[in-house]
N, C-alpha and C. Protein backbone atom coordinates (compact mmCIF):
# COMPACT_ATOMS: atom_id res chain seq x y z
N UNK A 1 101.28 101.23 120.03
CA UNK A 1 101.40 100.95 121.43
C UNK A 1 100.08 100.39 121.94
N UNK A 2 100.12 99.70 123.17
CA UNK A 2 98.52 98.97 123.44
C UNK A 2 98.96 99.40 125.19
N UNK A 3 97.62 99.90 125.51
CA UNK A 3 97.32 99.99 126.82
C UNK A 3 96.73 98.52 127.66
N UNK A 4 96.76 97.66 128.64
CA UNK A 4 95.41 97.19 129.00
C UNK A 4 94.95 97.18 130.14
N UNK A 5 94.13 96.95 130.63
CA UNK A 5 93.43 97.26 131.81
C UNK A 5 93.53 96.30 132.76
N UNK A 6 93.23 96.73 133.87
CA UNK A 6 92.79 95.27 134.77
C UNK A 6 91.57 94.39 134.63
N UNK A 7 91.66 93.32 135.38
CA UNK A 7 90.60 92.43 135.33
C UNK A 7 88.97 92.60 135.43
N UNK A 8 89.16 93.70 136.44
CA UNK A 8 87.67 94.15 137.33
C UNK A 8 87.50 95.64 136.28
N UNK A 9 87.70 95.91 135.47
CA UNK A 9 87.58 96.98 134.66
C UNK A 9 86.70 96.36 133.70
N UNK A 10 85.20 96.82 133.39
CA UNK A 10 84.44 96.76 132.59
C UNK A 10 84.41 96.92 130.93
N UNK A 11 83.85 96.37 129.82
CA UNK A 11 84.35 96.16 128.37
C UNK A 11 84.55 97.74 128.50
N UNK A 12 85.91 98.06 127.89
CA UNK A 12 85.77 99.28 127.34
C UNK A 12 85.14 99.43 126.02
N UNK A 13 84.47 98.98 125.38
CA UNK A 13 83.72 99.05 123.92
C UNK A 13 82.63 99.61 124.49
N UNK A 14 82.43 100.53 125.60
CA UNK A 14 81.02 100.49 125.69
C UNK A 14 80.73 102.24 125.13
N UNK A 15 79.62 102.42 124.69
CA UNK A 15 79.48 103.48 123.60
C UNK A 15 79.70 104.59 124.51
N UNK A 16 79.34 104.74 125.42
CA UNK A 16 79.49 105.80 126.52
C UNK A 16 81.35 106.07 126.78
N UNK A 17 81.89 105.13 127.23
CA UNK A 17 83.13 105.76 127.54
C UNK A 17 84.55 105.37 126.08
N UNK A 18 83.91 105.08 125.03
CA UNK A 18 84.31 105.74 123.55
C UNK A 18 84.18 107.10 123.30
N UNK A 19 83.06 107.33 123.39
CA UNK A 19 82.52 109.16 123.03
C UNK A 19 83.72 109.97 124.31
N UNK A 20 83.69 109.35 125.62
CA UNK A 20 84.24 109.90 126.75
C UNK A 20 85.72 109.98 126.16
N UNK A 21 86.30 108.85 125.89
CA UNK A 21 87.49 108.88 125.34
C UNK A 21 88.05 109.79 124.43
N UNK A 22 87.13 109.89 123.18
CA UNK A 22 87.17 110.80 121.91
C UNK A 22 87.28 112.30 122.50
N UNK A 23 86.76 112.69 123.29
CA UNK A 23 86.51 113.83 123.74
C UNK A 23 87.56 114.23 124.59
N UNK A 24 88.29 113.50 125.10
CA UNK A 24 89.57 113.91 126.07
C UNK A 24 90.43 113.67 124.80
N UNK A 25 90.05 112.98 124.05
CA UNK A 25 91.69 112.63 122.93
C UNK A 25 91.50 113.64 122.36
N UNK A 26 90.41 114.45 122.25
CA UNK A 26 90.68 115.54 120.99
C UNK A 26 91.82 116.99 121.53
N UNK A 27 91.66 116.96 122.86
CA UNK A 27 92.23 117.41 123.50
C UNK A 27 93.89 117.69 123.75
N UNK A 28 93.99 116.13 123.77
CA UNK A 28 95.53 116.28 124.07
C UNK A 28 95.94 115.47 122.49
N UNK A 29 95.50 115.33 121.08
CA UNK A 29 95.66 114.40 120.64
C UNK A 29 97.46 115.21 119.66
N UNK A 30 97.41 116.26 119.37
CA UNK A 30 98.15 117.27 119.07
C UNK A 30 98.91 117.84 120.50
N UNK A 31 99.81 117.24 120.85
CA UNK A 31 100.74 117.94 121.83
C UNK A 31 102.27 118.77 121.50
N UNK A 32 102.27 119.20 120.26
CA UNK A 32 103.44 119.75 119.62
C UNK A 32 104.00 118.53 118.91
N UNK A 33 105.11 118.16 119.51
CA UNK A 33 105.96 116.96 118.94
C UNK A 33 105.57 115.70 119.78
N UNK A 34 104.31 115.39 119.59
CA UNK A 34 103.76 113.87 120.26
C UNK A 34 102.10 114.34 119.29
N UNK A 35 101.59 112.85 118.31
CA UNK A 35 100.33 112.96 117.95
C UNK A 35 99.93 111.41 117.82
N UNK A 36 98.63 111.96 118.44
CA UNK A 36 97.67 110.67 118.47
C UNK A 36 96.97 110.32 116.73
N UNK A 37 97.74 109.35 116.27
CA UNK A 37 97.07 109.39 114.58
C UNK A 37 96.43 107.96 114.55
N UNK A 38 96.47 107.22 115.54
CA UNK A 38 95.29 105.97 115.37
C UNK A 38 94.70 105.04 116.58
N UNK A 39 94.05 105.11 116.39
CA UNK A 39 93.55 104.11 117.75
C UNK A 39 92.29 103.21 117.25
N UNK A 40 92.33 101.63 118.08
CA UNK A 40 91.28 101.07 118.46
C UNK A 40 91.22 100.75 119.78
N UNK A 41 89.90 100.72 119.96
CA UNK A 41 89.21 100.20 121.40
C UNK A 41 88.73 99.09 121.72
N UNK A 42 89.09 97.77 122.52
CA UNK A 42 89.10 96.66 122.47
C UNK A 42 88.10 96.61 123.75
N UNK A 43 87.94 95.16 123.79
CA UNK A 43 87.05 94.89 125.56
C UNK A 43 88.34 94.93 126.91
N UNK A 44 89.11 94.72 126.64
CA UNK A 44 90.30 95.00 128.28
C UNK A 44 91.71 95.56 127.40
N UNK A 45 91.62 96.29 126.23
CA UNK A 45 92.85 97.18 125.77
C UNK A 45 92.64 97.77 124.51
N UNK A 46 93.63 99.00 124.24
CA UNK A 46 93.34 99.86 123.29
C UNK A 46 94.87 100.09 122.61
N UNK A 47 94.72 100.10 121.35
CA UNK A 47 95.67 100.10 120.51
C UNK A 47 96.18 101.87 119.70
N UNK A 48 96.94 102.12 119.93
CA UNK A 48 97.03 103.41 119.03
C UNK A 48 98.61 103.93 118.70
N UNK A 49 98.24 104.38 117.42
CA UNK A 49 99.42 104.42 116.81
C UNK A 49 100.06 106.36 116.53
N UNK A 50 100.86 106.73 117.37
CA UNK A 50 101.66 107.59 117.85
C UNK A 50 102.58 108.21 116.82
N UNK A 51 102.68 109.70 116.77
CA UNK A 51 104.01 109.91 116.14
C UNK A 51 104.83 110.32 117.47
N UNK A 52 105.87 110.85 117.67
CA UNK A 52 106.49 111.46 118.70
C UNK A 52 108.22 112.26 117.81
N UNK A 53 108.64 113.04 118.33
CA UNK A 53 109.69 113.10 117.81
C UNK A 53 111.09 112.92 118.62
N UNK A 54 110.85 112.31 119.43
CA UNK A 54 112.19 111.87 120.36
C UNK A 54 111.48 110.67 121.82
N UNK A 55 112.14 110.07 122.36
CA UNK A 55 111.71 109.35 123.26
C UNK A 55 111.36 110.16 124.30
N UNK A 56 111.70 111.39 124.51
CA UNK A 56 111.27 112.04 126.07
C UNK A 56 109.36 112.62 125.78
N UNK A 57 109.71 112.83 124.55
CA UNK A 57 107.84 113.39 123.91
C UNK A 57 107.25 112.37 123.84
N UNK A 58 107.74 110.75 123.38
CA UNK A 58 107.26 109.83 123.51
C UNK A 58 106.73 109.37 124.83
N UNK A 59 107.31 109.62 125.97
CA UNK A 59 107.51 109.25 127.23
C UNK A 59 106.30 110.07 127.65
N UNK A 60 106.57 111.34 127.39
CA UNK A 60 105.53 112.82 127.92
C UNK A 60 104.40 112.07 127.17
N UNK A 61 103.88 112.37 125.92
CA UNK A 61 102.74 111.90 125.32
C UNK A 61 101.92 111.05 125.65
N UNK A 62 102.56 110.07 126.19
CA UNK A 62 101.72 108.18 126.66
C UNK A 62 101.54 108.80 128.29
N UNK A 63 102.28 109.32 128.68
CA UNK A 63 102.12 109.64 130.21
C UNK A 63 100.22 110.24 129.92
N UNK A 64 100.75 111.52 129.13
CA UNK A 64 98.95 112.62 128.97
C UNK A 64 98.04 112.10 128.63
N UNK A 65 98.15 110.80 127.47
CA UNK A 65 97.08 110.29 126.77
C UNK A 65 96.76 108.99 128.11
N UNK A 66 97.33 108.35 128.66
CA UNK A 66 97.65 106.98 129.71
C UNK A 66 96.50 107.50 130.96
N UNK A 67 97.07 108.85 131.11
CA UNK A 67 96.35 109.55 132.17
C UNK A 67 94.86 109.39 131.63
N UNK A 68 94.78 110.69 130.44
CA UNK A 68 93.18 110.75 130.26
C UNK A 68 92.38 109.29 129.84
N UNK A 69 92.93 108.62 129.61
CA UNK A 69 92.22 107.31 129.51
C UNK A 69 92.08 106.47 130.70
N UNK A 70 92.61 106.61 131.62
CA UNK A 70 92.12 106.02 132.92
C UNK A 70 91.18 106.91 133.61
N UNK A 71 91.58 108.28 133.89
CA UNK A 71 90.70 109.48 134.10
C UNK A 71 88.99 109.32 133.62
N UNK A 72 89.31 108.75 131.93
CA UNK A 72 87.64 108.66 131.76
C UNK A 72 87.39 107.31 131.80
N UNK A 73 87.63 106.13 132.23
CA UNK A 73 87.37 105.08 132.57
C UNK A 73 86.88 104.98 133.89
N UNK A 74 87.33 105.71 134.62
CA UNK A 74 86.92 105.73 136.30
C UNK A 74 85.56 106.73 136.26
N UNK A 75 85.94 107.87 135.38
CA UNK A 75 84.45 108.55 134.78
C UNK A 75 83.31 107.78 134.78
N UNK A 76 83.54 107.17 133.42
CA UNK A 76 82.41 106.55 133.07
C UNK A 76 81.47 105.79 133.62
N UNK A 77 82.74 104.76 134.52
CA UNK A 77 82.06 103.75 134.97
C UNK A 77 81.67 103.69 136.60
N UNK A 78 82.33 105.12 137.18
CA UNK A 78 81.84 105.45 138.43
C UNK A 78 82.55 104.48 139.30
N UNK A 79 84.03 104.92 139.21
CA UNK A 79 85.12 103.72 139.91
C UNK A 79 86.10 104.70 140.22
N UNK A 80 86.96 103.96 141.08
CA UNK A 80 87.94 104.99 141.62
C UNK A 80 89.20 103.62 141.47
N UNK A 81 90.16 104.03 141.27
CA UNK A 81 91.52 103.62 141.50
C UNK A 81 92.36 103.59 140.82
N UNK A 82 93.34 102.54 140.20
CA UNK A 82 93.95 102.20 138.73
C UNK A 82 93.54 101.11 137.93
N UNK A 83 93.66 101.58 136.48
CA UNK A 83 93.12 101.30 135.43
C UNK A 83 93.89 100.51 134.90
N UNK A 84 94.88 100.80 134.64
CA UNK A 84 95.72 100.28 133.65
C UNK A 84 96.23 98.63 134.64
N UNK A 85 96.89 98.04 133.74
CA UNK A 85 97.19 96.75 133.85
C UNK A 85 98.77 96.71 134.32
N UNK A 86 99.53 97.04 133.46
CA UNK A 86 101.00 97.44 133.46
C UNK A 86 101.34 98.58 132.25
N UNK A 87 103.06 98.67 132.38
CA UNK A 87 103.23 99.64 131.52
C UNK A 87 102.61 99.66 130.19
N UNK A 88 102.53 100.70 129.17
CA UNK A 88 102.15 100.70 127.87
C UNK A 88 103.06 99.55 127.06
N UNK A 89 102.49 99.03 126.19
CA UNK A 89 103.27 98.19 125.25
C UNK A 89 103.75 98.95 123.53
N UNK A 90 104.92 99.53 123.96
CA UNK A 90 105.18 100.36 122.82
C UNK A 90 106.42 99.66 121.67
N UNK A 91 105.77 99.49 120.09
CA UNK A 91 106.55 98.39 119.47
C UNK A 91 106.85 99.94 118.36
N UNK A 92 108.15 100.28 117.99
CA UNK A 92 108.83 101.18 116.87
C UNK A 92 108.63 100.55 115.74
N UNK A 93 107.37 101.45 114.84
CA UNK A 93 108.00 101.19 113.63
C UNK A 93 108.85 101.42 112.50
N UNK A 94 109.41 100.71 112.24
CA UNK A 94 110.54 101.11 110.81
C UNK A 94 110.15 101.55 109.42
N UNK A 95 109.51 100.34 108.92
CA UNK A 95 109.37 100.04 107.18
C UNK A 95 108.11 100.49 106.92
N UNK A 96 107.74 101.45 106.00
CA UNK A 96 106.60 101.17 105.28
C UNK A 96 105.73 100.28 105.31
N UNK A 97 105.88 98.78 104.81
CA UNK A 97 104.94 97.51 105.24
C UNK A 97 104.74 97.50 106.66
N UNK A 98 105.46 97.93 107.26
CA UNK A 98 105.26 97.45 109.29
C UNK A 98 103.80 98.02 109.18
N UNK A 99 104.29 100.03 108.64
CA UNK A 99 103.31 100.64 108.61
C UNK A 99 102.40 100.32 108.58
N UNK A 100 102.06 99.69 107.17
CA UNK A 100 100.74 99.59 106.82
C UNK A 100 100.05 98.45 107.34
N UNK A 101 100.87 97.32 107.93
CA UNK A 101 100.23 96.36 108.78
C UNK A 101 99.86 96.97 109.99
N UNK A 102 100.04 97.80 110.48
CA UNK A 102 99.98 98.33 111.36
C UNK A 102 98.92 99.14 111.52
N UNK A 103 98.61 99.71 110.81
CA UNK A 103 97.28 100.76 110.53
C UNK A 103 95.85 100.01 110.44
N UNK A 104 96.39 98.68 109.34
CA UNK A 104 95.45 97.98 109.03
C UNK A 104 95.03 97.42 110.30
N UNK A 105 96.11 96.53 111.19
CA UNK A 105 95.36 95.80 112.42
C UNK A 105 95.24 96.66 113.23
N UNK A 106 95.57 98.30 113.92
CA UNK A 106 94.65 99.08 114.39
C UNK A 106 93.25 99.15 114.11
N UNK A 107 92.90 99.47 113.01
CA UNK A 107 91.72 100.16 112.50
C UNK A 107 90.72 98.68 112.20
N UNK A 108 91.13 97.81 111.87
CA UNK A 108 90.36 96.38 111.71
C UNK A 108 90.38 95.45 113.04
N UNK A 109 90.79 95.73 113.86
CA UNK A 109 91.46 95.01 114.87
C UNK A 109 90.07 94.22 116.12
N UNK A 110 89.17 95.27 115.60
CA UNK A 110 87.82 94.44 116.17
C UNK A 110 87.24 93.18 115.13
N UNK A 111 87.40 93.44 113.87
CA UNK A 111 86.75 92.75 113.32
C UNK A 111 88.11 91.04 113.30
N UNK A 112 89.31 91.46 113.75
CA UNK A 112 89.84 90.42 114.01
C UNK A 112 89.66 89.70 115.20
N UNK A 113 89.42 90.11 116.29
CA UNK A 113 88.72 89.53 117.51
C UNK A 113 87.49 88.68 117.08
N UNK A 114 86.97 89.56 116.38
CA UNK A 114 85.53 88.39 116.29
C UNK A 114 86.09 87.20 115.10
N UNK A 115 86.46 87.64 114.47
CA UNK A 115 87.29 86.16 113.57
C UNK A 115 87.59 84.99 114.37
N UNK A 116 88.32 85.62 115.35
CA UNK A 116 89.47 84.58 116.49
C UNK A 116 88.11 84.00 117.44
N UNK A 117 87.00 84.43 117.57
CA UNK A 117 85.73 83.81 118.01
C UNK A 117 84.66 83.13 116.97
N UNK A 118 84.99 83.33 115.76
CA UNK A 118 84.28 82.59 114.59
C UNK A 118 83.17 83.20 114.58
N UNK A 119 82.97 84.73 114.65
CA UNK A 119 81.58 85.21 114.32
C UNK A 119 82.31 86.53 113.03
N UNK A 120 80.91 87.30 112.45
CA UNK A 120 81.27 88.13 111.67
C UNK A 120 81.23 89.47 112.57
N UNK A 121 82.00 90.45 112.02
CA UNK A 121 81.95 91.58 112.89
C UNK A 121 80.87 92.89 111.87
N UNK A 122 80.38 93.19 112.49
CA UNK A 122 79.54 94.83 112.30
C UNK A 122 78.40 94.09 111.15
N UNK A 123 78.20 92.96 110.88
CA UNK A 123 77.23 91.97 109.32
C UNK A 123 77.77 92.98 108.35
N UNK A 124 77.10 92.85 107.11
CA UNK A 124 76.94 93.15 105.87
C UNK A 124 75.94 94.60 106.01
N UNK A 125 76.71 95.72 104.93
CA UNK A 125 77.67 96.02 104.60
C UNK A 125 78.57 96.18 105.48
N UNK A 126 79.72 95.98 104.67
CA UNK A 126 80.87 96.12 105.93
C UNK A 126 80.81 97.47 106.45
N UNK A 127 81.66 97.83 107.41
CA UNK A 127 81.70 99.06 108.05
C UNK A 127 82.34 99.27 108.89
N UNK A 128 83.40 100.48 109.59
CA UNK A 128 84.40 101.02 110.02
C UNK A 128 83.94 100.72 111.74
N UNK A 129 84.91 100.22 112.34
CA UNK A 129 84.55 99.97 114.14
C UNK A 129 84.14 101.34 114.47
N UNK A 130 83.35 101.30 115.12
CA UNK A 130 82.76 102.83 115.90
C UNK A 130 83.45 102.69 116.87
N UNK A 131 84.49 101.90 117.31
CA UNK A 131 85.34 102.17 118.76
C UNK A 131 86.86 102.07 118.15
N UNK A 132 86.65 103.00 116.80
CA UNK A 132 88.09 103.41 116.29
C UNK A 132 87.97 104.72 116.00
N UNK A 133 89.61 105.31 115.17
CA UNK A 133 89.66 106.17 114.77
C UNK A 133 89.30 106.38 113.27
N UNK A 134 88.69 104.57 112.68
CA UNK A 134 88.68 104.73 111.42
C UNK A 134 87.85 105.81 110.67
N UNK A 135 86.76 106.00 111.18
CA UNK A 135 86.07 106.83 110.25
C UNK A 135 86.50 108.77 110.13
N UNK A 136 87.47 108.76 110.58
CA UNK A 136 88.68 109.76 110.05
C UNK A 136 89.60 109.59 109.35
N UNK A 137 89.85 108.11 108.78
CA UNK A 137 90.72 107.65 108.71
C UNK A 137 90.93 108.17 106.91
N UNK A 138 92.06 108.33 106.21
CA UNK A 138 91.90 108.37 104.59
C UNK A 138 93.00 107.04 104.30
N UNK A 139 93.19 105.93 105.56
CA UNK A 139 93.79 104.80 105.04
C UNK A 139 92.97 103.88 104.07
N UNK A 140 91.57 104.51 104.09
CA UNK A 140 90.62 102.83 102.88
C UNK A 140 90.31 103.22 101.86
N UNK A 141 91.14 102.36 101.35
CA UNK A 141 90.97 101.69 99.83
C UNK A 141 89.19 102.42 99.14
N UNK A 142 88.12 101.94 99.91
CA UNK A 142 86.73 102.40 99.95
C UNK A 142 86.40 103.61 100.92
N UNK A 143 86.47 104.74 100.88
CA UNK A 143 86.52 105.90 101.97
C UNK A 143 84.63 105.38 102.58
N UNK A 144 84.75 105.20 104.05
CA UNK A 144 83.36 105.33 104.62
C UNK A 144 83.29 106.94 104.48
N UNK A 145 81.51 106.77 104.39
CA UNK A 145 80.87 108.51 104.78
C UNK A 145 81.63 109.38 105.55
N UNK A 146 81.40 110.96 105.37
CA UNK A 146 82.29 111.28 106.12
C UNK A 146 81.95 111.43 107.81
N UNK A 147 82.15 111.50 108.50
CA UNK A 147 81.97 111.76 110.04
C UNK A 147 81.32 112.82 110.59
N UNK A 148 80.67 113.02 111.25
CA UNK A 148 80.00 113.84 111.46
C UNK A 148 80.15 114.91 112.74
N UNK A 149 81.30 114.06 113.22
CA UNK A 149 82.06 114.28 114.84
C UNK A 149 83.71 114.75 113.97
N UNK A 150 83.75 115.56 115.48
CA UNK A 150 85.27 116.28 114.55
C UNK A 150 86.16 114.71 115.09
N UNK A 151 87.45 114.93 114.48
CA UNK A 151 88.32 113.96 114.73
C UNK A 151 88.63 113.89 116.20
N UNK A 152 89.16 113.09 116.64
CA UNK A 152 90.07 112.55 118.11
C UNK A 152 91.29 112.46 117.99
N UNK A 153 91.68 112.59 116.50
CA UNK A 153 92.91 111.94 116.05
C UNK A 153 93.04 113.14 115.24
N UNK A 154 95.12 113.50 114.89
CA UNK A 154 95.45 114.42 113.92
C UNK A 154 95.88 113.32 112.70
N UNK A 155 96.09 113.92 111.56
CA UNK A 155 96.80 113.57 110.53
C UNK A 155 98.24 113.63 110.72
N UNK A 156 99.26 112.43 110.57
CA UNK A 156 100.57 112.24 110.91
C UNK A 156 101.33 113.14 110.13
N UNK A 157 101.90 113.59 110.54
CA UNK A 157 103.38 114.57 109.59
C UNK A 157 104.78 113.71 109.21
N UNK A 158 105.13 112.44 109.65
CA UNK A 158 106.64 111.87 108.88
C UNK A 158 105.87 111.29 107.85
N UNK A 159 107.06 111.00 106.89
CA UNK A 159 107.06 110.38 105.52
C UNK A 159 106.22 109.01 105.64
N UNK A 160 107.17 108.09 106.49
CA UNK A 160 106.30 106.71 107.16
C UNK A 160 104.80 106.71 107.15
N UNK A 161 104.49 107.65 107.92
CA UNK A 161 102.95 107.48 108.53
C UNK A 161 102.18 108.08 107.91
N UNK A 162 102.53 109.29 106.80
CA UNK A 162 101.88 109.91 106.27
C UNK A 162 101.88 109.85 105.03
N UNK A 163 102.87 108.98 104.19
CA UNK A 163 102.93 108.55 102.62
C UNK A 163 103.68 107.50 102.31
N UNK A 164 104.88 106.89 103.34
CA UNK A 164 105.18 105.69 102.71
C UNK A 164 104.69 104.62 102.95
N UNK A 165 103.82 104.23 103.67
CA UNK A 165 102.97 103.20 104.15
C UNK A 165 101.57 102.48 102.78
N UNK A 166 101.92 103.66 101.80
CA UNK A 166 100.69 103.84 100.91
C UNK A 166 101.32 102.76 99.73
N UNK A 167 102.66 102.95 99.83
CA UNK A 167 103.14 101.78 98.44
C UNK A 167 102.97 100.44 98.71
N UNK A 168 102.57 99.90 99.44
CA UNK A 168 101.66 98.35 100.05
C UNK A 168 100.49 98.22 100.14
N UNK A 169 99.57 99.40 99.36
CA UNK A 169 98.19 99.15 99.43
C UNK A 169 97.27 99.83 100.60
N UNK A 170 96.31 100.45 100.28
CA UNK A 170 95.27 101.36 101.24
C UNK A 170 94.48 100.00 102.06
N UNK A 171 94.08 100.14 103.01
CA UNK A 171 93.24 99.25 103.47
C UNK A 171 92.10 99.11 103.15
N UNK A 172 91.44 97.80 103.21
CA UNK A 172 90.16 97.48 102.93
C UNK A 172 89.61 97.11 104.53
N UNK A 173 88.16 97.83 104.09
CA UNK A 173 87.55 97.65 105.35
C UNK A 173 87.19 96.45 106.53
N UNK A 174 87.12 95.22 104.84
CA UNK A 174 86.82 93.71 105.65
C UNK A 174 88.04 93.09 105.58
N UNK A 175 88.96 93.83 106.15
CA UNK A 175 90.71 93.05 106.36
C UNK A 175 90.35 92.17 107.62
N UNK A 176 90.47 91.08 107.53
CA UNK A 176 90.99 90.44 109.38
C UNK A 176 92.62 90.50 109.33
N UNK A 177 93.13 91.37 110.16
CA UNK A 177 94.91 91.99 110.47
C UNK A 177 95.31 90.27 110.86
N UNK A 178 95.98 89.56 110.28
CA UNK A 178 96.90 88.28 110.58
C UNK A 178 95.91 86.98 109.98
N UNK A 179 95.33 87.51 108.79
CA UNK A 179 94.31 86.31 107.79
C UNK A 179 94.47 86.85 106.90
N UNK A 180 94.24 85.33 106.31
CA UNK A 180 94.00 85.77 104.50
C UNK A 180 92.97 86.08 104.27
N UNK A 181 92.11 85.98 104.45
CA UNK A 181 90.10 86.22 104.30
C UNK A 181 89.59 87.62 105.15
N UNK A 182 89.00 87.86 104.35
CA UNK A 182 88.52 89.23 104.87
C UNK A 182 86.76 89.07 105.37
N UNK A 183 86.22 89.73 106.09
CA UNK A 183 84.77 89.37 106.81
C UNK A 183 83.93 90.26 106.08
């Protein structure tokens, strides 16, 4: 699903209201039958990938997480009003491959922005967006160090999200999500 913001809303990449974010997600990221298992953080939207077990937990879940992410956006940046742009953009996945395209352009999804601008993202060595959930992540192919911050994010419980996504390959860190070339 992708959130985005309005116009007059400042880059959310900014290191301050990431940490702000992480810290309310750890919170609600486990709500029984609704879990927060991926996210990236873009400059005007954020991507994250959801389990839920029915559409009303789905509905409940994006409402709690929708909230605290505008909540610490007005935080951070010492603003008052609404955040968000329009409704959430929520796409179901089916297949295994969706999956794993899916994980991949979450978790790489900065370093595809800077592609689509013709620069490299994070230089050499490669390395996991600090305005993701990757470095919790056990989707890469190459595991980064481990983290030193507890997670924001739980580990998914269906088959999909939690083992069939794996028969198409673990991700590599220098994926650009919708290229053949990696950065």
């Amino acid at each position: 699903m992708t959130f985005k913001v309005l116009a007059d809303v400042p880059s959310l990449r900014s290191a301050r209201l990431v940490a702000e974010l992480e810290r309310s997600w750890r919170e609600a990221c486990e709500r029984g039958r609704f879990r927060l298992v991926h996210y990236s953080i873009q400059g005007d939207h954020a991507h994250l990938i959801v389990e839920a077990a029915s559409a009303r937990d789905l509905a409940n879940g994006l409402k709690s997480i929708g909230a605290r992410f505008a909540r610490a956006v007005n935080r951070v940046f010492r603003r008052a009003g609404p955040v968000l742009a329009d409704r959430a953009h929520v796409h179901v996945l089916r297949t295994p491959r969706e999956v794993r395209n899916a994980i991949a352009y979450v978790l790489c999804n900065a370093r595809r922005h800077a592609a689509k601008l013709g620069r490299r993202f994070l230089g050499r060595p490669a390395r996991v967006d600090p305005a993701s959930s990757g470095r919790w992540s056990d989707a890469w192919r190459t595991p980064p160090p481990p983290a030193p911050d507890p997670p924001a994010v739980v580990a998914p419980r269906t088959w999909l999200l939690a083992v069939g996504w794996r028969r198409h390959g673990l991700v590599e860190i220098t994926e650009v999500p919708g290229s053949r070339r990696s950065l």
